[in-house]
C-alpha atoms as a PDB file:
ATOM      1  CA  UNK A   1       0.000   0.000   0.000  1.00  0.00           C
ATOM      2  CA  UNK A   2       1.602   3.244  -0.705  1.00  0.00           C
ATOM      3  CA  UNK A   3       2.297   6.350   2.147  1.00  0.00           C
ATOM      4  CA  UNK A   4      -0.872   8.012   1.206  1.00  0.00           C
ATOM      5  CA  UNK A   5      -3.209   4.877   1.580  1.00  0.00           C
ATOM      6  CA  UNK A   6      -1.340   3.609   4.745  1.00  0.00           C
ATOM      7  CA  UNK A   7      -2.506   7.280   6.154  1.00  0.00           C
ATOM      8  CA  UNK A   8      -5.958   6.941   5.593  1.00  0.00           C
ATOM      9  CA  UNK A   9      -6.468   3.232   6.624  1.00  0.00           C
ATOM     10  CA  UNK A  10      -3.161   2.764   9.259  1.00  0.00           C
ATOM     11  CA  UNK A  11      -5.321   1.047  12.420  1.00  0.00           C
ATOM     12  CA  UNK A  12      -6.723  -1.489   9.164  1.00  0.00           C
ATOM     13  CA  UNK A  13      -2.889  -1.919   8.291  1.00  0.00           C
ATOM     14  CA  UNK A  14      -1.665  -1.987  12.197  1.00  0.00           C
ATOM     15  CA  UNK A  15      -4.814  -4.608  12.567  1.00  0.00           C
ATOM     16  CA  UNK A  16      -3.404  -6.756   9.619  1.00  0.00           C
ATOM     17  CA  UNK A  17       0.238  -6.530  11.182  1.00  0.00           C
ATOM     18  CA  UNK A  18      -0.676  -7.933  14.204  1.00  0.00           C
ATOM     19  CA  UNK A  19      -2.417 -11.093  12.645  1.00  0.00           C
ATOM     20  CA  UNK A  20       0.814 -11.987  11.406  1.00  0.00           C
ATOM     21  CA  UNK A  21      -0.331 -10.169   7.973  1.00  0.00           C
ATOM     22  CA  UNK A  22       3.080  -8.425   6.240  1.00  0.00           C
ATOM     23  CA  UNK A  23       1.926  -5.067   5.989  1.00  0.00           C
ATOM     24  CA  UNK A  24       4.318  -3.090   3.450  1.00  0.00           C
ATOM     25  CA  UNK A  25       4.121   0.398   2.215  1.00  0.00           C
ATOM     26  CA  UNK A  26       5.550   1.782  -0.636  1.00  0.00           C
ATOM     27  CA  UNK A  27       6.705   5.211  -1.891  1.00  0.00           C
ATOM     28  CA  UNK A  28       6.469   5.802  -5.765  1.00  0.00           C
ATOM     29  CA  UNK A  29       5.755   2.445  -6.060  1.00  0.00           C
ATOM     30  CA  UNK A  30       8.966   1.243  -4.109  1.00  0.00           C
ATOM     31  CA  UNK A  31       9.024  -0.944  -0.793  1.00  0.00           C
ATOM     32  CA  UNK A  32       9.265   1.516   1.902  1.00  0.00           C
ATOM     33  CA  UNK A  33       8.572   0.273   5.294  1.00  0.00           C
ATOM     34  CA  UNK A  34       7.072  -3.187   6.353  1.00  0.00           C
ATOM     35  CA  UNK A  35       4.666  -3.257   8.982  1.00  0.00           C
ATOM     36  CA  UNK A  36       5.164  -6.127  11.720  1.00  0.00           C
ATOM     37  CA  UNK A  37       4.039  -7.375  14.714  1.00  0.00           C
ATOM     38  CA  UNK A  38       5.619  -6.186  17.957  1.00  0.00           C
ATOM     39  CA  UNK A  39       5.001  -9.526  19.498  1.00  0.00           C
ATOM     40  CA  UNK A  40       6.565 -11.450  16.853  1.00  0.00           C
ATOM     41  CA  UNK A  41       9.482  -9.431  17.529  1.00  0.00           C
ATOM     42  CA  UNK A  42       9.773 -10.446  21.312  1.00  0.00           C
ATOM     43  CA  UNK A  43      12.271 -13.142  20.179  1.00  0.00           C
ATOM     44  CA  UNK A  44      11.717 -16.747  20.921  1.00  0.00           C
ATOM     45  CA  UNK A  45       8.662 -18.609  22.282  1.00  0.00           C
ATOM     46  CA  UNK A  46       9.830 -21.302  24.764  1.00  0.00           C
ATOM     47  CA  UNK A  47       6.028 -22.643  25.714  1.00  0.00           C
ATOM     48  CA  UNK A  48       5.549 -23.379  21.919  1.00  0.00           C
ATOM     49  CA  UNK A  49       9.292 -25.041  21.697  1.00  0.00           C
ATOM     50  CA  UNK A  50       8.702 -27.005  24.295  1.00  0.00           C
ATOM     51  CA  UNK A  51       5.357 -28.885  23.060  1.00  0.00           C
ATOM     52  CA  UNK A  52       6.762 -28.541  19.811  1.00  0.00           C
ATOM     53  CA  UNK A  53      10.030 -30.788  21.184  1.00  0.00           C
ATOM     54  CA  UNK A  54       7.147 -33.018  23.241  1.00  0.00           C
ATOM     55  CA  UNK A  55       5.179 -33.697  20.213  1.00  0.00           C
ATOM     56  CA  UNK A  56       8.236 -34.711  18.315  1.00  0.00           C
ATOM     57  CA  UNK A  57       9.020 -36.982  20.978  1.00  0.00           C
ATOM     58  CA  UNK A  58      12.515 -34.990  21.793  1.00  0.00           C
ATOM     59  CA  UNK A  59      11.315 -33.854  25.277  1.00  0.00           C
ATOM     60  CA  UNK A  60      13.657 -35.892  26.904  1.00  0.00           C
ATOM     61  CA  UNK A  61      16.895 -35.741  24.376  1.00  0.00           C
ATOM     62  CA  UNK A  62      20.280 -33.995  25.922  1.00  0.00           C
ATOM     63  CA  UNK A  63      22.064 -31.867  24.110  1.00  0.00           C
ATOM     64  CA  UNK A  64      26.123 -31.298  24.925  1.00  0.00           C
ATOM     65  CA  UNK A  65      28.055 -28.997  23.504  1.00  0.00           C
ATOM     66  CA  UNK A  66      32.161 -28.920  23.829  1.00  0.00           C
ATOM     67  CA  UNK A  67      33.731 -26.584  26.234  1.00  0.00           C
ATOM     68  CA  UNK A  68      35.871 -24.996  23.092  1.00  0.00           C
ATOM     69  CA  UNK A  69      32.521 -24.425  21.097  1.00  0.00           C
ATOM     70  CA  UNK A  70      32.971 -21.080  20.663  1.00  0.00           C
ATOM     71  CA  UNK A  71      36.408 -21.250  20.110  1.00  0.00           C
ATOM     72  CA  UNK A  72      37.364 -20.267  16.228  1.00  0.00           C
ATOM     73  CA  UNK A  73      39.749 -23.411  16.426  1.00  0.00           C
ATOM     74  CA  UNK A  74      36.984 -25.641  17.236  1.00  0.00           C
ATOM     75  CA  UNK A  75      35.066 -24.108  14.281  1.00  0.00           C
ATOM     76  CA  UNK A  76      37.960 -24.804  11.979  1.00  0.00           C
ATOM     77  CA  UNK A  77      38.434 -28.089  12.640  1.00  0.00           C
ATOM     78  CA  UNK A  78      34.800 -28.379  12.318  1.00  0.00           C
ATOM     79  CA  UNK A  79      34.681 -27.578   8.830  1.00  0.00           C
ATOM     80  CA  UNK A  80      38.350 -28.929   7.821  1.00  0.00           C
ATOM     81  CA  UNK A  81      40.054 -25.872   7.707  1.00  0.00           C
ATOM     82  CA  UNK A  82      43.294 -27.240   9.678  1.00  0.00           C
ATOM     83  CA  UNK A  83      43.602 -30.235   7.355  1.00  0.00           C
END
Protein backbone atom coordinates (compact mmCIF):
# COMPACT_ATOMS: atom_id res chain seq x y z
CA UNK A 1 0.00 0.00 0.00
CA UNK A 2 1.60 3.24 -0.70
CA UNK A 3 2.30 6.35 2.15
CA UNK A 4 -0.87 8.01 1.21
CA UNK A 5 -3.21 4.88 1.58
CA UNK A 6 -1.34 3.61 4.74
CA UNK A 7 -2.51 7.28 6.15
CA UNK A 8 -5.96 6.94 5.59
CA UNK A 9 -6.47 3.23 6.62
CA UNK A 10 -3.16 2.76 9.26
CA UNK A 11 -5.32 1.05 12.42
CA UNK A 12 -6.72 -1.49 9.16
CA UNK A 13 -2.89 -1.92 8.29
CA UNK A 14 -1.67 -1.99 12.20
CA UNK A 15 -4.81 -4.61 12.57
CA UNK A 16 -3.40 -6.76 9.62
CA UNK A 17 0.24 -6.53 11.18
CA UNK A 18 -0.68 -7.93 14.20
CA UNK A 19 -2.42 -11.09 12.65
CA UNK A 20 0.81 -11.99 11.41
CA UNK A 21 -0.33 -10.17 7.97
CA UNK A 22 3.08 -8.43 6.24
CA UNK A 23 1.93 -5.07 5.99
CA UNK A 24 4.32 -3.09 3.45
CA UNK A 25 4.12 0.40 2.21
CA UNK A 26 5.55 1.78 -0.64
CA UNK A 27 6.71 5.21 -1.89
CA UNK A 28 6.47 5.80 -5.76
CA UNK A 29 5.75 2.44 -6.06
CA UNK A 30 8.97 1.24 -4.11
CA UNK A 31 9.02 -0.94 -0.79
CA UNK A 32 9.26 1.52 1.90
CA UNK A 33 8.57 0.27 5.29
CA UNK A 34 7.07 -3.19 6.35
CA UNK A 35 4.67 -3.26 8.98
CA UNK A 36 5.16 -6.13 11.72
CA UNK A 37 4.04 -7.37 14.71
CA UNK A 38 5.62 -6.19 17.96
CA UNK A 39 5.00 -9.53 19.50
CA UNK A 40 6.57 -11.45 16.85
CA UNK A 41 9.48 -9.43 17.53
CA UNK A 42 9.77 -10.45 21.31
CA UNK A 43 12.27 -13.14 20.18
CA UNK A 44 11.72 -16.75 20.92
CA UNK A 45 8.66 -18.61 22.28
CA UNK A 46 9.83 -21.30 24.76
CA UNK A 47 6.03 -22.64 25.71
CA UNK A 48 5.55 -23.38 21.92
CA UNK A 49 9.29 -25.04 21.70
CA UNK A 50 8.70 -27.00 24.30
CA UNK A 51 5.36 -28.88 23.06
CA UNK A 52 6.76 -28.54 19.81
CA UNK A 53 10.03 -30.79 21.18
CA UNK A 54 7.15 -33.02 23.24
CA UNK A 55 5.18 -33.70 20.21
CA UNK A 56 8.24 -34.71 18.32
CA UNK A 57 9.02 -36.98 20.98
CA UNK A 58 12.52 -34.99 21.79
CA UNK A 59 11.32 -33.85 25.28
CA UNK A 60 13.66 -35.89 26.90
CA UNK A 61 16.90 -35.74 24.38
CA UNK A 62 20.28 -34.00 25.92
CA UNK A 63 22.06 -31.87 24.11
CA UNK A 64 26.12 -31.30 24.92
CA UNK A 65 28.05 -29.00 23.50
CA UNK A 66 32.16 -28.92 23.83
CA UNK A 67 33.73 -26.58 26.23
CA UNK A 68 35.87 -25.00 23.09
CA UNK A 69 32.52 -24.43 21.10
CA UNK A 70 32.97 -21.08 20.66
CA UNK A 71 36.41 -21.25 20.11
CA UNK A 72 37.36 -20.27 16.23
CA UNK A 73 39.75 -23.41 16.43
CA UNK A 74 36.98 -25.64 17.24
CA UNK A 75 35.07 -24.11 14.28
CA UNK A 76 37.96 -24.80 11.98
CA UNK A 77 38.43 -28.09 12.64
CA UNK A 78 34.80 -28.38 12.32
CA UNK A 79 34.68 -27.58 8.83
CA UNK A 80 38.35 -28.93 7.82
CA UNK A 81 40.05 -25.87 7.71
CA UNK A 82 43.29 -27.24 9.68
CA UNK A 83 43.60 -30.24 7.36
Amino acid sequence: MSIREAKARFAEAAAAAARGERVVVTKHGRPFVELISAQNASGMDFEKAAIVRCDLGLDGVAVSVPENFDDAAFSRMVLGLDA
